[in-house]
C-alpha atoms as a PDB file:
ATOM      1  CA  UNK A   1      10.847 -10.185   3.142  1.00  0.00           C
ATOM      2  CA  UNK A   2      10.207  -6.805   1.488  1.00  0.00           C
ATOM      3  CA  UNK A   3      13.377  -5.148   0.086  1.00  0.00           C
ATOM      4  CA  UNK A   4      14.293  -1.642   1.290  1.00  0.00           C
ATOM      5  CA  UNK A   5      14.683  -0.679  -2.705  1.00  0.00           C
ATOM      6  CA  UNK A   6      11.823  -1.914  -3.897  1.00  0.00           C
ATOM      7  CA  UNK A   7       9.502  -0.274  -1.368  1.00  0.00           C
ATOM      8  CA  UNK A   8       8.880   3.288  -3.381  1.00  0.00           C
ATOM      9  CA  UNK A   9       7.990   1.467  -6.651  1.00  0.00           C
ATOM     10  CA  UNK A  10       5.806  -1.575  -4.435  1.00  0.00           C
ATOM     11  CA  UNK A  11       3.913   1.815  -2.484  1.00  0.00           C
ATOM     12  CA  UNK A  12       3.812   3.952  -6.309  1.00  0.00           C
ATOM     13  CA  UNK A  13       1.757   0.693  -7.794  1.00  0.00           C
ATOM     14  CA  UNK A  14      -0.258   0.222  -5.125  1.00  0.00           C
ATOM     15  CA  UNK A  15      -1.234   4.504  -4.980  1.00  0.00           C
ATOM     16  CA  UNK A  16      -1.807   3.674  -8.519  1.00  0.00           C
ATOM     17  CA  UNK A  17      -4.286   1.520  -8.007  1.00  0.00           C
ATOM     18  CA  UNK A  18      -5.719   2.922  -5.560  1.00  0.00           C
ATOM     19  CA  UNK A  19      -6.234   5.900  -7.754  1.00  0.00           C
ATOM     20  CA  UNK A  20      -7.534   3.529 -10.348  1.00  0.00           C
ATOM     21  CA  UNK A  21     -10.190   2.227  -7.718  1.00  0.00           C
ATOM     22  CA  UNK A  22     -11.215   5.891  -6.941  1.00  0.00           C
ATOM     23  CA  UNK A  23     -12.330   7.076 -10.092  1.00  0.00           C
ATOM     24  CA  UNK A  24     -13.972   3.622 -10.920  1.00  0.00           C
ATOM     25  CA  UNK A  25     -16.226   4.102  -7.817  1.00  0.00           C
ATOM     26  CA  UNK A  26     -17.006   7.425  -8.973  1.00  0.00           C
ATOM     27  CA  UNK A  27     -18.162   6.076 -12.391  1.00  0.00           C
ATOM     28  CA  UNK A  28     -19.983   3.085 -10.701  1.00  0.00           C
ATOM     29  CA  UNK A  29     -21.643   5.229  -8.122  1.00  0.00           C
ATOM     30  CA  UNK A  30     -22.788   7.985 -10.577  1.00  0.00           C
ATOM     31  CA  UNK A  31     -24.595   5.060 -12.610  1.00  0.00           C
ATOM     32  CA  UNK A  32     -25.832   3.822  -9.585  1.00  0.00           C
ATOM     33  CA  UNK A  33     -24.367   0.253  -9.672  1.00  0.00           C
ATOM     34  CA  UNK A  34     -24.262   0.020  -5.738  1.00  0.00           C
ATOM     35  CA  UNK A  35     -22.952  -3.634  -5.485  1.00  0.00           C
ATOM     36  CA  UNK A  36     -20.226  -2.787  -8.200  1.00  0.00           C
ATOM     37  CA  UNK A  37     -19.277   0.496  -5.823  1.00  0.00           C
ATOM     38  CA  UNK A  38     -18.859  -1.616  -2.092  1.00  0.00           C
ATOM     39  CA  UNK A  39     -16.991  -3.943  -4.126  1.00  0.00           C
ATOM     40  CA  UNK A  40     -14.536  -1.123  -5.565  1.00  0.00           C
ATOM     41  CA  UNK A  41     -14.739   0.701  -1.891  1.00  0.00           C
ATOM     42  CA  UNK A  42     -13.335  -2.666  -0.136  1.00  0.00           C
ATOM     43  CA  UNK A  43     -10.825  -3.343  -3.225  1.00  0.00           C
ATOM     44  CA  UNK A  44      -9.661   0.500  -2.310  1.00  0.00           C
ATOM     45  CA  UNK A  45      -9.050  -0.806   1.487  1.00  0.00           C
ATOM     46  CA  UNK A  46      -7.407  -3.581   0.475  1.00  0.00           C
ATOM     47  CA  UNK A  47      -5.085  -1.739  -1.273  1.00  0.00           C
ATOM     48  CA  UNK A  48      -4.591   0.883   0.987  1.00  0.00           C
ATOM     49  CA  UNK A  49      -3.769  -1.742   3.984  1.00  0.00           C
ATOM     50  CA  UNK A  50      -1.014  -3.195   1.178  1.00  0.00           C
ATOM     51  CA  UNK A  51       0.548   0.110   1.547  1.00  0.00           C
ATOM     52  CA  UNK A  52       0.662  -0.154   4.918  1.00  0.00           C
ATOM     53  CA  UNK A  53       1.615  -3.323   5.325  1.00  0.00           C
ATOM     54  CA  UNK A  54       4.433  -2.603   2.835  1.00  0.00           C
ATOM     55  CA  UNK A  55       5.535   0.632   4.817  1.00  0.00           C
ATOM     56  CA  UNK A  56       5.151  -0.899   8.037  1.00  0.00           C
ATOM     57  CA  UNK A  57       7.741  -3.980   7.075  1.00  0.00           C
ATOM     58  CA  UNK A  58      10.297  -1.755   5.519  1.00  0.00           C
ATOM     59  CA  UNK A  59      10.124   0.812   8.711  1.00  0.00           C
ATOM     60  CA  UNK A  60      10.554  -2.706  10.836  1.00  0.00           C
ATOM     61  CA  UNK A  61      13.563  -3.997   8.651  1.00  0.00           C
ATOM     62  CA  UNK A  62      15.151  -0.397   8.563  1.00  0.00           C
ATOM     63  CA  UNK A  63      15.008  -0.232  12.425  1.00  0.00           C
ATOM     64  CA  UNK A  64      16.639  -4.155  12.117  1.00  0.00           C
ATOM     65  CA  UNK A  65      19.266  -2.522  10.106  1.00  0.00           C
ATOM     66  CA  UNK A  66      19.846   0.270  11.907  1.00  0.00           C
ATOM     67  CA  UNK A  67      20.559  -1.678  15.185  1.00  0.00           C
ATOM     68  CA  UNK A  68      22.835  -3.923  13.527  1.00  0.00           C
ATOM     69  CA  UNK A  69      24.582  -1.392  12.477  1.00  0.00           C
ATOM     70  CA  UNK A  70      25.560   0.234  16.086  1.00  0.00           C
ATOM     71  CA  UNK A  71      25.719  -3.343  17.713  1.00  0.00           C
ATOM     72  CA  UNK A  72      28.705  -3.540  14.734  1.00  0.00           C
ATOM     73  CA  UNK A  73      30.358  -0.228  15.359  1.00  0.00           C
ATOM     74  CA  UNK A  74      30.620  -0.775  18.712  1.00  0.00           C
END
């Protein structure tokens, strides 16, 4: 379970590495080392489905939440 406090610093890492990723494929695709650049391109996916993933739970735990909250209210 993905806490609902943690998620901005868990989404900043990962859109720090993803930024990482990017300018290493530009280095590894300007000295032409293909194999190192589809590995950094699918590491970049990876990471950017992470994000998702971690956006996607949170959004799903907040709705949880949310509906909890009226069921108590009423």
């Amino acid at each position: 379970m993905i806490n609902i406090q943690h998620k901005n610093a868990i989404v900043g890492a990962l859109v720090a590495v993803v930024a990482v990723l990017s300018a290493l494929v530009i280095v590894a695709s300007v000295t032409q080392m293909y194999a190192l650049t589809v590995g950094l391109i699918v590491a970049q996916l990876a990471s950017l489905g992470a994000v998702a993933y971690v956006s996607t739970k949170t959004r799903e735990q907040n709705n949880e939440l949310f509906c909890a909250s009226l069921t108590v209210t009423k």
